[in-house]
Protein backbone atom coordinates (compact mmCIF):
# COMPACT_ATOMS: atom_id res chain seq x y z
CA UNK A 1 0.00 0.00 0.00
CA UNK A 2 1.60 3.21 -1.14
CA UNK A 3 2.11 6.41 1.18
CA UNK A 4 -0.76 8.32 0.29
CA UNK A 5 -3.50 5.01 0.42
CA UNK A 6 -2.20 4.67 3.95
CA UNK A 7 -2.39 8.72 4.77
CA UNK A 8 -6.08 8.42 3.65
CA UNK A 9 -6.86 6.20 6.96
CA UNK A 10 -8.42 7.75 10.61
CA UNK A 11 -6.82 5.14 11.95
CA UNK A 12 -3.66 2.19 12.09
CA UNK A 13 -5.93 -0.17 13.92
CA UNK A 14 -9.46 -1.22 14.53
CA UNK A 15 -9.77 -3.56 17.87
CA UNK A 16 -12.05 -6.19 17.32
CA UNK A 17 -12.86 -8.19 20.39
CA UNK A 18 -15.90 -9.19 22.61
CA UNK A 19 -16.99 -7.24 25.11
CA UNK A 20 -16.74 -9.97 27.63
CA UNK A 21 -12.74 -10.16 27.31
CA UNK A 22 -12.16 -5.88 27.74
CA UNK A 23 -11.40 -5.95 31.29
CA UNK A 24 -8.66 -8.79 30.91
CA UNK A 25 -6.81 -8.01 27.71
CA UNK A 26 -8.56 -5.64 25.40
CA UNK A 27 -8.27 -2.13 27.33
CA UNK A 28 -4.98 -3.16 28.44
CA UNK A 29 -3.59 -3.58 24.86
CA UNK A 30 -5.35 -1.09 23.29
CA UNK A 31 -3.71 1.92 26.18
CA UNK A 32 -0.33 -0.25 24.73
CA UNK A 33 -1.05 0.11 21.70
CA UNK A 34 -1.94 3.96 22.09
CA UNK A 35 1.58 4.55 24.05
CA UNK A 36 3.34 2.95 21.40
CA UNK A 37 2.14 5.47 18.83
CA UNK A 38 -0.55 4.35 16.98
CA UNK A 39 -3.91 5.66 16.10
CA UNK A 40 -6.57 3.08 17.41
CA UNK A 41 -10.31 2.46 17.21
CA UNK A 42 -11.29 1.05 19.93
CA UNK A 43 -15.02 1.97 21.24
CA UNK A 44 -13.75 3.28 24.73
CA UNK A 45 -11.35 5.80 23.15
CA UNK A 46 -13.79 6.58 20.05
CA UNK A 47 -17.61 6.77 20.66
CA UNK A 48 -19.14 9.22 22.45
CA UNK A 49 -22.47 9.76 24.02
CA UNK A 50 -25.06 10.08 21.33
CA UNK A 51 -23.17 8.00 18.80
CA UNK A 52 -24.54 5.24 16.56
CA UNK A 53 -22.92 2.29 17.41
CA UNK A 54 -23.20 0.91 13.69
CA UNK A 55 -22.38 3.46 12.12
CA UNK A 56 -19.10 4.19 14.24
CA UNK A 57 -18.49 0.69 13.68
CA UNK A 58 -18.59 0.26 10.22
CA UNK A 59 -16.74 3.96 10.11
CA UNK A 60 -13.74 2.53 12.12
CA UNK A 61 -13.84 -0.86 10.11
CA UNK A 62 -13.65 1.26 6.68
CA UNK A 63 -10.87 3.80 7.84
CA UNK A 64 -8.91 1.62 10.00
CA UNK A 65 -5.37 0.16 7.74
CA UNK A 66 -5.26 -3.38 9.52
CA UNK A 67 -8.13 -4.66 11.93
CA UNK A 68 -6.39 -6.70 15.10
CA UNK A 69 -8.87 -9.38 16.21
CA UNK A 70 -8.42 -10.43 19.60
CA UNK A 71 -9.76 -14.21 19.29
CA UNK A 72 -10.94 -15.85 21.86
CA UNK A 73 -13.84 -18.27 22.87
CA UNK A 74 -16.06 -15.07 23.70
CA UNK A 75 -15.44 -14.17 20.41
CA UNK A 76 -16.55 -17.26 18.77
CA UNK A 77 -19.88 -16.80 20.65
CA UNK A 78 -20.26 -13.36 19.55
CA UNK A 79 -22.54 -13.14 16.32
CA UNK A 80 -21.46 -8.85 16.03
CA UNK A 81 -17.76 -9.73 16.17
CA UNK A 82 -18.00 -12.16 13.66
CA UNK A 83 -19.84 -9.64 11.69
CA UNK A 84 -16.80 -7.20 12.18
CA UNK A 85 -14.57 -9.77 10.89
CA UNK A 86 -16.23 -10.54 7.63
CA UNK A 87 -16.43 -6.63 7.29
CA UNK A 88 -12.11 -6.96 7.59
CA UNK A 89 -12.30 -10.12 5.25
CA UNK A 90 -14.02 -8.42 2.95
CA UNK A 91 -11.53 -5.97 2.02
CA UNK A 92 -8.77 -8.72 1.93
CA UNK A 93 -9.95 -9.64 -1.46
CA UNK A 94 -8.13 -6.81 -2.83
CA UNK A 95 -5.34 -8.99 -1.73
CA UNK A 96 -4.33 -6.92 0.60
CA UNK A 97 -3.44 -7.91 4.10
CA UNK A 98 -5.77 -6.68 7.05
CA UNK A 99 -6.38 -8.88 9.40
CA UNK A 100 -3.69 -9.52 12.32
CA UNK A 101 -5.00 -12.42 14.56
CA UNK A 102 -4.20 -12.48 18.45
CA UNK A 103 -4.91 -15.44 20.34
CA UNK A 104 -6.57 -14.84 23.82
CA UNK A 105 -6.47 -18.56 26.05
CA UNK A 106 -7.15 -20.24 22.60
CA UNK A 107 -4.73 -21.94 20.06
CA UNK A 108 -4.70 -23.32 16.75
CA UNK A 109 -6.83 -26.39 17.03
CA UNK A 110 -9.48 -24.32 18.81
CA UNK A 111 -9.55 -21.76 15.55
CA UNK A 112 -9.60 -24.80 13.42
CA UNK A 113 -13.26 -25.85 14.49
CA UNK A 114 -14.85 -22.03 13.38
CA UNK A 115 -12.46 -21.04 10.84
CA UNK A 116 -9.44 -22.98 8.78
CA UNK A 117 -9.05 -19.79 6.92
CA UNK A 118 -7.74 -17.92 10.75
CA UNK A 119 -6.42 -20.86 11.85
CA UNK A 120 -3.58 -20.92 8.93
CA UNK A 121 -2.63 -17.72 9.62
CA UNK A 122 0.47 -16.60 11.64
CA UNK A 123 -0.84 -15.35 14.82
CA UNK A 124 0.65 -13.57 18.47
CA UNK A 125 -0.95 -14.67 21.29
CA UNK A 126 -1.67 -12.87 24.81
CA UNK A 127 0.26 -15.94 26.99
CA UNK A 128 3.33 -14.29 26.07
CA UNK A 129 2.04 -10.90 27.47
CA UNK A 130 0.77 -7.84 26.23
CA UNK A 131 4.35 -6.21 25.33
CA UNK A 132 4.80 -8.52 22.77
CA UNK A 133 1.79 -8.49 21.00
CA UNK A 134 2.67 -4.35 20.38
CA UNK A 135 5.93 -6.00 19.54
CA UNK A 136 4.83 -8.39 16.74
CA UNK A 137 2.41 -5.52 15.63
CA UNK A 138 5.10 -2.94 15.12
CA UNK A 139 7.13 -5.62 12.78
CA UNK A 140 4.33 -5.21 10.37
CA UNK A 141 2.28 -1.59 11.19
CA UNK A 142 3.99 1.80 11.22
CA UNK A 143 2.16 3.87 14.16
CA UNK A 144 1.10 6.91 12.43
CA UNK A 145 2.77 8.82 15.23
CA UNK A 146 6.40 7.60 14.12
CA UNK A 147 5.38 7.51 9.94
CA UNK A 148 4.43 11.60 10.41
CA UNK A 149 7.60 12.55 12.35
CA UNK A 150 10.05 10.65 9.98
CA UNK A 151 7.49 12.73 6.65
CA UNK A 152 8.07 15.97 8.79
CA UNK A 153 11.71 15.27 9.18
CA UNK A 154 12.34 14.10 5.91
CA UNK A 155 10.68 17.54 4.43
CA UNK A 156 12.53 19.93 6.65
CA UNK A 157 15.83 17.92 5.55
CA UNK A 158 14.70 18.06 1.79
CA UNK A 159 14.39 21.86 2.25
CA UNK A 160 18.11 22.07 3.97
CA UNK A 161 19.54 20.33 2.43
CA UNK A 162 18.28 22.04 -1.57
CA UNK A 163 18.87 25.41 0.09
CA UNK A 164 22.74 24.50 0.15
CA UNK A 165 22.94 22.92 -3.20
CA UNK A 166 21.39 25.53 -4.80
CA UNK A 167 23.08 28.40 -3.17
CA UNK A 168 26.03 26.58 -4.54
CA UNK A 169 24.77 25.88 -7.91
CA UNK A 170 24.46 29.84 -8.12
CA UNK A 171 28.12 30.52 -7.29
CA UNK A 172 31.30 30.26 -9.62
CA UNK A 173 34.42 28.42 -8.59
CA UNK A 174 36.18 31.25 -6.88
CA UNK A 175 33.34 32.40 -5.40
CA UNK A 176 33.15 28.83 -3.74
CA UNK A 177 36.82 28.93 -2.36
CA UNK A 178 36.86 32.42 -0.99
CA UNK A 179 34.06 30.78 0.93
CA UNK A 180 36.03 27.68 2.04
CA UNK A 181 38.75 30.07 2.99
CA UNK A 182 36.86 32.50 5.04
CA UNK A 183 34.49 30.49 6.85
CA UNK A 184 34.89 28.62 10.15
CA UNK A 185 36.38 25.69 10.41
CA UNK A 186 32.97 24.04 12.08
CA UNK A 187 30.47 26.29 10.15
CA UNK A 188 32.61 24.70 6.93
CA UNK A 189 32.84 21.11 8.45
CA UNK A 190 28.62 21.38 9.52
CA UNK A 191 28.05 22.63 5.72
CA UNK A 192 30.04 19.42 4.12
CA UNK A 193 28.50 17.33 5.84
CA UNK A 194 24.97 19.17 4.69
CA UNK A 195 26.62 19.00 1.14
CA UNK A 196 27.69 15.01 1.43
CA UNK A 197 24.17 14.36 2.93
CA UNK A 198 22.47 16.10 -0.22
CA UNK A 199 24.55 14.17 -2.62
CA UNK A 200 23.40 11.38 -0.94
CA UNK A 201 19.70 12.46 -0.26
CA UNK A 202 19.42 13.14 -3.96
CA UNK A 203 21.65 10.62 -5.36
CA UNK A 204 23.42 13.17 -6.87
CA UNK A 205 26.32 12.54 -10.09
CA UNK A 206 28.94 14.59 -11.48
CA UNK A 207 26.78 16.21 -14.36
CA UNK A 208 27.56 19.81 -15.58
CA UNK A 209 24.68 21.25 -13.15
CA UNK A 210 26.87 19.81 -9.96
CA UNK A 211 30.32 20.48 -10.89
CA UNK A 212 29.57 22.76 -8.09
CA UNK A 213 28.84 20.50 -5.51
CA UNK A 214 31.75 18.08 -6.18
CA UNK A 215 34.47 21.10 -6.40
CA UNK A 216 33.12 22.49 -3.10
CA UNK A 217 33.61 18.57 -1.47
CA UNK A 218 37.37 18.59 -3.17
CA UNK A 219 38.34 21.88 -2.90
CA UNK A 220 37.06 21.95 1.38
CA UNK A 221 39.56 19.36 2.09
CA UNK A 222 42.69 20.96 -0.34
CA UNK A 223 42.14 25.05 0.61
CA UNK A 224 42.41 24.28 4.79
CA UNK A 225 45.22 24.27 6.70
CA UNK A 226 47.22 20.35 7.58
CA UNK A 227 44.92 19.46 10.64
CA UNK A 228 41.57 20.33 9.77
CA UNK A 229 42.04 19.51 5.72
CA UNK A 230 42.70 15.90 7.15
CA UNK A 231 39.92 16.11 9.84
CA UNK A 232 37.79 17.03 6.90
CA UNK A 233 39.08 14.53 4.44
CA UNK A 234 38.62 11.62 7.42
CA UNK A 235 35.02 12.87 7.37
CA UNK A 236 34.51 12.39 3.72
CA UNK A 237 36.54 8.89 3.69
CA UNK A 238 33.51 7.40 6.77
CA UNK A 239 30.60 9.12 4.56
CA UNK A 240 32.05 7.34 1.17
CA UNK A 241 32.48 4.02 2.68
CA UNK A 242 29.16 4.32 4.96
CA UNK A 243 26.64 6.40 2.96
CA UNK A 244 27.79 7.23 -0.59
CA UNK A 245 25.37 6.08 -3.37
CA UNK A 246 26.80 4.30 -6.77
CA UNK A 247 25.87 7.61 -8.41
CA UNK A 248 28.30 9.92 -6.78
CA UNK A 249 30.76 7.09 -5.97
CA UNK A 250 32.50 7.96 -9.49
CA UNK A 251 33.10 11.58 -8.96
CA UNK A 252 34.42 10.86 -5.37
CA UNK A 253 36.65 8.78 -7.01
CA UNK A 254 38.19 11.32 -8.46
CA UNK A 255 38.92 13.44 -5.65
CA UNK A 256 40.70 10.06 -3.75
CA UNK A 257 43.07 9.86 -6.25
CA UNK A 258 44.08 13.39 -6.09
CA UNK A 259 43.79 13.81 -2.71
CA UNK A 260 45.73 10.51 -1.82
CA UNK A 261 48.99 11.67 -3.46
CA UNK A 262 49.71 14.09 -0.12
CA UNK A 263 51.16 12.70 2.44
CA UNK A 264 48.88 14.26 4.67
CA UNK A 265 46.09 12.46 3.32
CA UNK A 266 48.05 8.56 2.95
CA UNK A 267 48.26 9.45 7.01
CA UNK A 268 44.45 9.44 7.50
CA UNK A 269 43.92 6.30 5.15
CA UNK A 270 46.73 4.75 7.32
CA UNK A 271 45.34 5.83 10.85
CA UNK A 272 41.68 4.52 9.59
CA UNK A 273 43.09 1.41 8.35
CA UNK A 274 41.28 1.90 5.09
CA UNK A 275 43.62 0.73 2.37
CA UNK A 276 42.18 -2.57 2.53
CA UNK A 277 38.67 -0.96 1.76
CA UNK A 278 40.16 0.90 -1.17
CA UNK A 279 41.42 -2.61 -2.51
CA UNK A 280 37.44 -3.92 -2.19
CA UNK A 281 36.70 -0.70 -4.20
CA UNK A 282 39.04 -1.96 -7.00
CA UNK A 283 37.54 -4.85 -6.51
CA UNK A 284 34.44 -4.09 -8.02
CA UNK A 285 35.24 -1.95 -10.67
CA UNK A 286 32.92 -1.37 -13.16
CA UNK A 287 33.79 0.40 -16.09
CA UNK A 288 37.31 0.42 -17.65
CA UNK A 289 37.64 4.51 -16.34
CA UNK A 290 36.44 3.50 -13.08
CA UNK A 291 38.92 0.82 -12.96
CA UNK A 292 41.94 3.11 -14.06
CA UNK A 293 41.20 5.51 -11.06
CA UNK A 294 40.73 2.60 -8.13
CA UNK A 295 44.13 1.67 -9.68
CA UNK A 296 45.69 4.96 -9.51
CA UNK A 297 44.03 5.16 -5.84
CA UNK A 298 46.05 1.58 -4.96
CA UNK A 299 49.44 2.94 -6.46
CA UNK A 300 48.96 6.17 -4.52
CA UNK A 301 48.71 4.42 -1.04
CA UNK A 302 51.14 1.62 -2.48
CA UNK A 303 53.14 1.26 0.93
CA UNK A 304 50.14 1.10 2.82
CA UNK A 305 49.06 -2.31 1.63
CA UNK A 306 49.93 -5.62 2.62
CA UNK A 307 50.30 -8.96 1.58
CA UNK A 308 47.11 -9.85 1.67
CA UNK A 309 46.13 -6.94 -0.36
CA UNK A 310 48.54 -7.35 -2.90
CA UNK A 311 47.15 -11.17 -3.46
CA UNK A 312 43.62 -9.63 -3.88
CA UNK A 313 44.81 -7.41 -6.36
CA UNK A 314 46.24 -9.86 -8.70
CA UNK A 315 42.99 -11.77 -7.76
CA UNK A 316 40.77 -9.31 -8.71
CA UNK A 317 42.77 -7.68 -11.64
CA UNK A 318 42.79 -11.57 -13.10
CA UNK A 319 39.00 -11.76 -12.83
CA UNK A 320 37.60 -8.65 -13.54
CA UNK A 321 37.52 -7.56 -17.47
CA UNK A 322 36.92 -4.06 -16.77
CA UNK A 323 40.67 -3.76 -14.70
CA UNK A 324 43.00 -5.28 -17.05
CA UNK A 325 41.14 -4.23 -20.22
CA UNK A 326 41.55 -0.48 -18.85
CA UNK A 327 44.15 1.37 -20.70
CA UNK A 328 43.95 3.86 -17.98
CA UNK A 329 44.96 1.02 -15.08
CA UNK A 330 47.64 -0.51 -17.18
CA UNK A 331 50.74 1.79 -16.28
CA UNK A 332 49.76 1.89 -12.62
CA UNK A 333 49.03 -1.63 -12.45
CA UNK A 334 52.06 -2.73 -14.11
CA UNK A 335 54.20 -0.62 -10.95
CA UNK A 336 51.73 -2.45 -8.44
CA UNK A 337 52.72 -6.15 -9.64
CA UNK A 338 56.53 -5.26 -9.39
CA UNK A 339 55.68 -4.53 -5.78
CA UNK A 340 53.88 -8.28 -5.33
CA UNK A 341 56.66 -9.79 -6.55
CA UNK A 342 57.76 -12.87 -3.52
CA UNK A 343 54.60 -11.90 -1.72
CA UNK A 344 52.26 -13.15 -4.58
CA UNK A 345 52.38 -16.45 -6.63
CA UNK A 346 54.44 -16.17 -9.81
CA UNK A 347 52.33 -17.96 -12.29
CA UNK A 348 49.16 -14.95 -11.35
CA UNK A 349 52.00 -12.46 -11.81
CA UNK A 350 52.64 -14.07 -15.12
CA UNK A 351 49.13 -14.43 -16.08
CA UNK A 352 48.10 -10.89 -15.92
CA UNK A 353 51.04 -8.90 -17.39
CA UNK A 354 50.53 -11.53 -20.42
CA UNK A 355 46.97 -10.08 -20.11
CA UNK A 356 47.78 -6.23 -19.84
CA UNK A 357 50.34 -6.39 -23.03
């Protein structure tokens, strides 16, 4: 059921029970139920003197999203709550599920003798106590409480987060790193990671229209003094490896292999112990340019990596096309291998400069 279906709903979840089993397990779940976040019908919280107990009924059944059906042997006695539950059956036939059975001092073979149709279906029941029923409801219902909170948040961060790319969509390159330069060093750390998160929040890629954005990332790191260009550049390394999406992962590619040449920089992928990571990145190269700049990445960090890297390189450089069919990894690659020689088996070695001639 899509987003706005499920906004078009009074309610998360319509109680239906028999009146004989409130006092026991049915007010006590639905107030859990209500703490936990969610919007329920239940006729102690919902009707009100005057109302039409039919129509408030069939109101609730109609704008409820799932209907949770506390069976029990009151309830197979009941002729309304049966009613209630063919009114939730009913709208199952969409194929949609609705129903969420709890047992109450019943089990399966019990359900069996009214309805095969319940009894087949995966139920909670109340011996195991009220919190986990709200906890094996939650695993399949959103409380409405939670779903508007995370829409509110995700809005305001939408409107953030396009305020900063477009005020830097708007500005020139010089522009960009007079602002680097001038601004405080956590006013300009705060606004990267607003930047990274954007790239990220709108799977961003290094067209024409975000130069921009991908300078400003590159050019935060390079224009800052020693200490805080590598406390900035350890930043970006955690968001690549942690949030970065495939369409940005390119472009920050880039900046890794120009960045990684300064010593300054090899120190943070040393401290993080991240060369190994970088070899996983080559790893999966997937386009012959792509593969040329994991490579120059490697060489750059060369000293950093260890046996065990080197015999993944040769690994991976055997098996994947797009590495030794890259003109652009061949020169770099060729320095790595004289590196692996004694540390990786000769016949590999063999194999893949015969395969990058």
């Amino acid at each position: 059921m899509s987003s706005e279906n499920e906004e078009s709903y009074d309610w998360d979840l319509f109680i239906s029970h028999a009146s004989e089993d409130k006092d026991e397990i049915v007010r006590p779940l639905a107030t859990a139920l209500k703490n936990a976040g969610f919007k329920v019908w239940y006729d102690e919280f919902t009707l009100t003197i005057g109302d039409s107990l039919r129509e408030s009924i069939d109101r609730g059944l109609a704008s409820s999203r799932y209907g949770l059906v506390i069976l029990s042997k009151n309830f197979f006695r009941k002729k309304w709550s049966k009613t209630e539950l063919n009114g939730l059956a009913a709208r199952e036939r969409e194929g949609k599920k609705v129903i969420l059975p709890v047992w109450h001092k019943i089990d399966r073979d019990y359900v069996l003798q009214f309805s095969p149709t319940l009894a087949d279906r995966l139920a909670v029941s109340t011996e195991n106590g009220i919190a986990k029923v709200v906890e094996e409801v939650l695993r399949v219902v959103e409380p409405s409480q939670k779903r508007k909170a995370k829409q509110a948040m995700e809005e305001s961060t939408s409107g953030r987060l396009d305020h900063v790319i477009e005020f830097l969509r708007s500005k020139d390159l010089e522009s960009i790193v007079k602002t680097i330069k001038e601004t405080s060093f956590e006013e300009l750390k705060q606004t990267l990671l607003d930047v990274l998160d954007a790239i990220a929040f709108f799977d961003l890629q290094a067209e024409e229209v975000n130069l921009n954005i991908f300078n400003f990332v590159y050019k935060s790191v390079l224009e800052r003094n020693k200490e805080e260009g590598s406390d900035l550049f350890e930043t970006l390394l955690i968001w690549y490896f942690q949030t970065a999406t495939p369409a940005s992962k390119e472009a920050m590619l880039e900046i890794f292999s120009s960045l990684t040449r300064l010593s300054q920089f090899k120190e943070v992928v040393r401290r993080k112990n991240l060369a190994s990571r970088f070899v996983a990145e080559f790893g999966i190269s997937r386009s012959y340019d792509v593969a040329g700049t994991n490579t120059k990445i490697l060489k750059n960090i060369e000293f950093l990596l260890s046996e065990a890297d080197y015999r993944k390189i040769v690994e991976f450089a055997l098996s994947n096309e797009q590495i030794w069919g890259s003109w652009k990894a061949k020169d770099y690659l060729l320095k790595i291998l004289t590196a692996c020689e004694g540390t990786v088996d000769e016949a590999k070695l063999e194999m893949l400069r015969n395969k990058l001639v």
